[in-house]
Protein backbone atom coordinates (compact mmCIF):
# COMPACT_ATOMS: atom_id res chain seq x y z
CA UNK A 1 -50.55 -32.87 0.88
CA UNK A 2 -51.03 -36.55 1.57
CA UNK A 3 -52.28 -39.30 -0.60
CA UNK A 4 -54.74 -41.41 1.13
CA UNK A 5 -54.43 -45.10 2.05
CA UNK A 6 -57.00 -47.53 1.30
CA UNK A 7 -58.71 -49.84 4.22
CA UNK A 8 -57.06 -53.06 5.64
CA UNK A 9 -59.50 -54.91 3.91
CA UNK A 10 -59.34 -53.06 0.18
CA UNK A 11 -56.13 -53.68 0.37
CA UNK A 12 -56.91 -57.59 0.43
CA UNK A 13 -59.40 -58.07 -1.25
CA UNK A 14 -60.80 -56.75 -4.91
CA UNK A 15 -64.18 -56.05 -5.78
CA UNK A 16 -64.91 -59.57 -7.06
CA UNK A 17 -62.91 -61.37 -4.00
CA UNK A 18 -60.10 -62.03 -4.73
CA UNK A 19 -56.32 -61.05 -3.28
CA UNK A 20 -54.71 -58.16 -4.05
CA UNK A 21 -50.96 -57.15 -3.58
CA UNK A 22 -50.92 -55.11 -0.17
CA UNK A 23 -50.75 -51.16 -1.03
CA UNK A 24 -47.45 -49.07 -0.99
CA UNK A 25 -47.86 -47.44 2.90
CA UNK A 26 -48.00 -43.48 1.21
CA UNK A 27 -45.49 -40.79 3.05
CA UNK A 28 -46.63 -37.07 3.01
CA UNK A 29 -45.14 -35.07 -0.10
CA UNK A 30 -44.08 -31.65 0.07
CA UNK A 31 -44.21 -28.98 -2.50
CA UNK A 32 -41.22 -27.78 -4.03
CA UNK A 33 -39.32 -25.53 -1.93
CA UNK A 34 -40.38 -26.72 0.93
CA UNK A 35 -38.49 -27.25 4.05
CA UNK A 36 -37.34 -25.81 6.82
CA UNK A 37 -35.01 -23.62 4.41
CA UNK A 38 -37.43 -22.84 2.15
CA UNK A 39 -39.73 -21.70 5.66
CA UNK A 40 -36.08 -18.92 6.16
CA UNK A 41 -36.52 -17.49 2.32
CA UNK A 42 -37.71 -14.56 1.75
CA UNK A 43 -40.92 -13.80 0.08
CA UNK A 44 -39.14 -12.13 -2.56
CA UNK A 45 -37.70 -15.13 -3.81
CA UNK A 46 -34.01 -14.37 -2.85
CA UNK A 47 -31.93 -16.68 -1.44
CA UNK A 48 -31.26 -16.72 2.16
CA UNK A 49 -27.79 -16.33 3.82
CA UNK A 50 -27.19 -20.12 3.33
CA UNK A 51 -28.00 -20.01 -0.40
CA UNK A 52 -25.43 -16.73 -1.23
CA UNK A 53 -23.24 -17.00 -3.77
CA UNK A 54 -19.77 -16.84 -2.91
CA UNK A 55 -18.11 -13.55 -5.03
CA UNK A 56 -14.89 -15.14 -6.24
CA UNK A 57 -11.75 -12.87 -5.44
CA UNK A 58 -10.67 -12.47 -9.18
CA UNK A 59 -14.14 -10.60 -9.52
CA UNK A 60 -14.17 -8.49 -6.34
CA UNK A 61 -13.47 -4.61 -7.53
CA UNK A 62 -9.70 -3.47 -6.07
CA UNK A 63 -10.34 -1.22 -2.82
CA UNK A 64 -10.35 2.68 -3.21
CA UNK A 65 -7.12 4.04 -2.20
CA UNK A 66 -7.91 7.67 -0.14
CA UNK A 67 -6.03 10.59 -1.80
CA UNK A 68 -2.82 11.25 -0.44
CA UNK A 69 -3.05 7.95 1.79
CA UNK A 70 -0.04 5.83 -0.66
CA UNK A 71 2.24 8.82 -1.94
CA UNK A 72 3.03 10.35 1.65
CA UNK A 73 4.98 6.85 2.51
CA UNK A 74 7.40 7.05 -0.50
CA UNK A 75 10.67 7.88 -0.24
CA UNK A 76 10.74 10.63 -2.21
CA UNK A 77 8.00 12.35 -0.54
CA UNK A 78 9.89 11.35 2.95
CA UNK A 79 12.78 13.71 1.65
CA UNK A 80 10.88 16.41 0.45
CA UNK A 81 9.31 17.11 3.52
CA UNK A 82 12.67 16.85 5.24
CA UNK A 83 13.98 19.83 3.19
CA UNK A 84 10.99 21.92 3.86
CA UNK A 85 11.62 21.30 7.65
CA UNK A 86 15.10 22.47 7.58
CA UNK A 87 14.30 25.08 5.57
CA UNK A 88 11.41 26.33 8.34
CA UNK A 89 13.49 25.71 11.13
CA UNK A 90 16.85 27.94 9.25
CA UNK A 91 14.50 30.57 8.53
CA UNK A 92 12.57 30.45 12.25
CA UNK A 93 16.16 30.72 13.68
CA UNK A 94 17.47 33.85 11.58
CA UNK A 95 14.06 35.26 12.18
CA UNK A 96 14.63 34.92 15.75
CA UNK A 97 18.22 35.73 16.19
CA UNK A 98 17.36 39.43 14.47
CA UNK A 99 14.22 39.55 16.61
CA UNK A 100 16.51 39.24 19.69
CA UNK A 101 19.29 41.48 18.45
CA UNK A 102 17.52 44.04 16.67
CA UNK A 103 19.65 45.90 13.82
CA UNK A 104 22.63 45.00 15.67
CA UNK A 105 22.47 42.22 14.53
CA UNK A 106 23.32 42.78 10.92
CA UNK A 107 26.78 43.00 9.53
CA UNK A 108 28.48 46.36 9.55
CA UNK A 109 25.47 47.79 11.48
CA UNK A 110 27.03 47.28 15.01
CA UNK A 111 28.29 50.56 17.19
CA UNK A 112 26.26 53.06 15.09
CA UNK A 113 23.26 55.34 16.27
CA UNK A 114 20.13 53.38 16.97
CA UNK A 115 17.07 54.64 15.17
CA UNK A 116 14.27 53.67 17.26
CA UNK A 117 11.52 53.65 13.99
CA UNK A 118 13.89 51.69 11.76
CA UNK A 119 14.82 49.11 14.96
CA UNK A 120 10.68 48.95 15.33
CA UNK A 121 9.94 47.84 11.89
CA UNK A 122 13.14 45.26 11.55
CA UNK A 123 11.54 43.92 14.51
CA UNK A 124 8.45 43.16 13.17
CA UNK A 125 9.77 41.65 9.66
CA UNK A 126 11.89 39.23 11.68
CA UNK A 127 8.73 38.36 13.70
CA UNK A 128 7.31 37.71 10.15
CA UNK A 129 10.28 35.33 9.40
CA UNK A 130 9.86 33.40 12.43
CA UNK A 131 5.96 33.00 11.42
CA UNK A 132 7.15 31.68 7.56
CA UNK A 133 9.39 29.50 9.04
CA UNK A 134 6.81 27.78 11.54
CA UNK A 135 4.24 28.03 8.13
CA UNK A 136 7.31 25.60 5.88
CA UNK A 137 7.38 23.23 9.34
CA UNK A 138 3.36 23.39 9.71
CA UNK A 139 2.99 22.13 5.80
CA UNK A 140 5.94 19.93 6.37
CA UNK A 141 4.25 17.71 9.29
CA UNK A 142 0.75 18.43 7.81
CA UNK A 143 0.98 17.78 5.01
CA UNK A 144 -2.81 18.74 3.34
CA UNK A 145 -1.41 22.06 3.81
CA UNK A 146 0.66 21.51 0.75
CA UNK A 147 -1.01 24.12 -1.31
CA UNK A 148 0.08 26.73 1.35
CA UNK A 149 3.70 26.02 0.15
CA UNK A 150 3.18 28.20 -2.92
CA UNK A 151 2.26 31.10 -0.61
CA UNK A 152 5.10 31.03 1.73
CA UNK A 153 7.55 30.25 -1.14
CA UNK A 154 5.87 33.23 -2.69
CA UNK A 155 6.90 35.08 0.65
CA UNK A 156 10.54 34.24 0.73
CA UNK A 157 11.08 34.58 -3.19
CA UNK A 158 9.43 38.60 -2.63
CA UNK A 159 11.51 39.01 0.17
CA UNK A 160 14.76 37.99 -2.46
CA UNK A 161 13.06 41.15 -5.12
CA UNK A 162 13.28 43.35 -1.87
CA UNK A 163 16.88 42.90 -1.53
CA UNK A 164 17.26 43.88 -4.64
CA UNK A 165 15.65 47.22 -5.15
CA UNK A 166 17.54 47.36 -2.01
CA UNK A 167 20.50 46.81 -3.79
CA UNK A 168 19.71 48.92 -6.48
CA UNK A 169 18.92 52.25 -4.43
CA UNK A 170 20.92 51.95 -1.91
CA UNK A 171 24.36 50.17 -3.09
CA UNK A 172 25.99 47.27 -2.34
CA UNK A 173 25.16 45.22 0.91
CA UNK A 174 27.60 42.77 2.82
CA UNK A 175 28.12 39.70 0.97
CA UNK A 176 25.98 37.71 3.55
CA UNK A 177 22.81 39.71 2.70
CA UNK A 178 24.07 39.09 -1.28
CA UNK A 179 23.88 35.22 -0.23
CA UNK A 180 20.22 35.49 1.37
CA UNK A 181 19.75 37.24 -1.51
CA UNK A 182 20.41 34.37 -3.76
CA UNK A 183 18.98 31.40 -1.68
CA UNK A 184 15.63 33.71 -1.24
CA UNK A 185 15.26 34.03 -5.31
CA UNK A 186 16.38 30.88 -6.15
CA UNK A 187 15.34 28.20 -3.27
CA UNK A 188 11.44 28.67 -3.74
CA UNK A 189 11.00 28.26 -7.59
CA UNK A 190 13.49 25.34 -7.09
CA UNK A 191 11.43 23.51 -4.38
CA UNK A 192 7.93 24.54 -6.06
CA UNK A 193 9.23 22.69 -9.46
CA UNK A 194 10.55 19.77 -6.87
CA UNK A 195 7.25 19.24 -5.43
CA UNK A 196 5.61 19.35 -8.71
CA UNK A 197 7.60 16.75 -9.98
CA UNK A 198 7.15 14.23 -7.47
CA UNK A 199 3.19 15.01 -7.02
CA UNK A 200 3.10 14.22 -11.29
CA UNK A 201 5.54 11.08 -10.53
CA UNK A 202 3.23 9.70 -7.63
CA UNK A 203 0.11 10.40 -9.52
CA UNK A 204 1.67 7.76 -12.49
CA UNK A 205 3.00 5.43 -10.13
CA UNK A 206 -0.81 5.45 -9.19
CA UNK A 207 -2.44 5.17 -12.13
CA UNK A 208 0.21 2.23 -13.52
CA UNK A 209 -0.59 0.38 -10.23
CA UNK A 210 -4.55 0.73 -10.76
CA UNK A 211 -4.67 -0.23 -14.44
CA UNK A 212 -2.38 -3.41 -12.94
CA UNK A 213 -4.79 -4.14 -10.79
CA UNK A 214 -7.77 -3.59 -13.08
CA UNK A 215 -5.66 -6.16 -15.66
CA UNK A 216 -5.76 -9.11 -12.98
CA UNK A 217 -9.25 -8.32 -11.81
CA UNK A 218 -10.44 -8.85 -15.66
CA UNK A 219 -8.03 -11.42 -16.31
CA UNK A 220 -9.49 -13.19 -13.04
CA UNK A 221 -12.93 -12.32 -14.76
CA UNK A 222 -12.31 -14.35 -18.18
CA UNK A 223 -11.00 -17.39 -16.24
């Protein structure tokens, strides 16, 4: 709104004549809030992008961390899944070298009678090796297969109780298959126990780092 002037000549002259002080020239008066940024706010009263508050650092919340996304880099984790690729690829090879050779491939087996049923079904089973040993590589590289390693562990450790009731009913083997016997039995429960260790350690490391974080952010805060 403006405030109105008086006349050239009320603003010489009083009612009875005589001089008066010229009249302060009046200048248009906006409301409050007016303005060409007041013209940008929104009706609901909110500030617009030039009247945001700045969020100070100290206050921002720490960003989620996806599951799985800091453990994989860790060195522990690096070696872990090193193991379980050497232990696919040994098992893929045997697996393959008695799918090639059949039973005479196996110690003190060579030179005898081939029995075509028996040379069928080893066949097969070292098929089945070949496929856990590409399962312990498949984990290894993706790794959210990692609950799969209980299964295939679970394979090898049964195929270690075959040998032996094999053993048992049919007498002593050559020492090799007495060797398989004892990496089969005790190589899965070993590595299932490893990776349960490390997943419990990484999970710690974890939670120590957040709670550090959530420390500075409300030490930040009080400041």
């Amino acid at each position: 709104m403006s405030i109105p002037t008086s006349g050239p000549e009320e603003n010489t002259r009083g009612a009875a004549g005589t001089p008066r002080p010229p009249a302060r020239q009046s200048f248009p008066v906006q409301a409050a809030g007016a303005g060409p940024e007041a013209e940008n706010r929104p009706e609901d009263g909110s500030t617009g992008r030039k009247g945001r508050l700045r969020v100070r650092e100290g206050n921002a919340e720490p960003k989620k961390e996806k599951p799985g996304a800091s453990w994989k880099s860790t060195d522990d984790w690096g070696v872990f899944r090193a193991v379980v690729i050497a232990v696919g690829v040994v098992i893929a090879a045997i697996g393959g070298y008695y799918l090639i050779t059949g039973t005479a491939g196996v110690a003190e087996t060579g030179g005898g009678q081939v029995n075509a049923s028996l040379e069928s079904q080893f066949r097969f089973f070292s098929a089945m090796m070949v496929g856990v040993g590409a399962a312990f590589v498949a984990i290894a590289i993706k790794f959210q297969w990692a609950n799969m390693l209980w299964l295939v562990c679970l394979m090898v450790f049964l195929g270690g109780i075959g040998r032996v009731l094999s053993w048992a009913f049919s007498g002593t083997p050559h020492f090799t298959m007495i060797i398989l016997m004892v990496v089969e039995l005790a190589f899965p429960p070993a590595l299932l126990v490893w990776h349960r260790f490390i997943l419990k350690t990484s999970e710690l490391r974890r939670e120590i780092h957040h709670g550090a974080g959530t420390a500075g952010t409300g030490s930040g805060a009080g400041a």
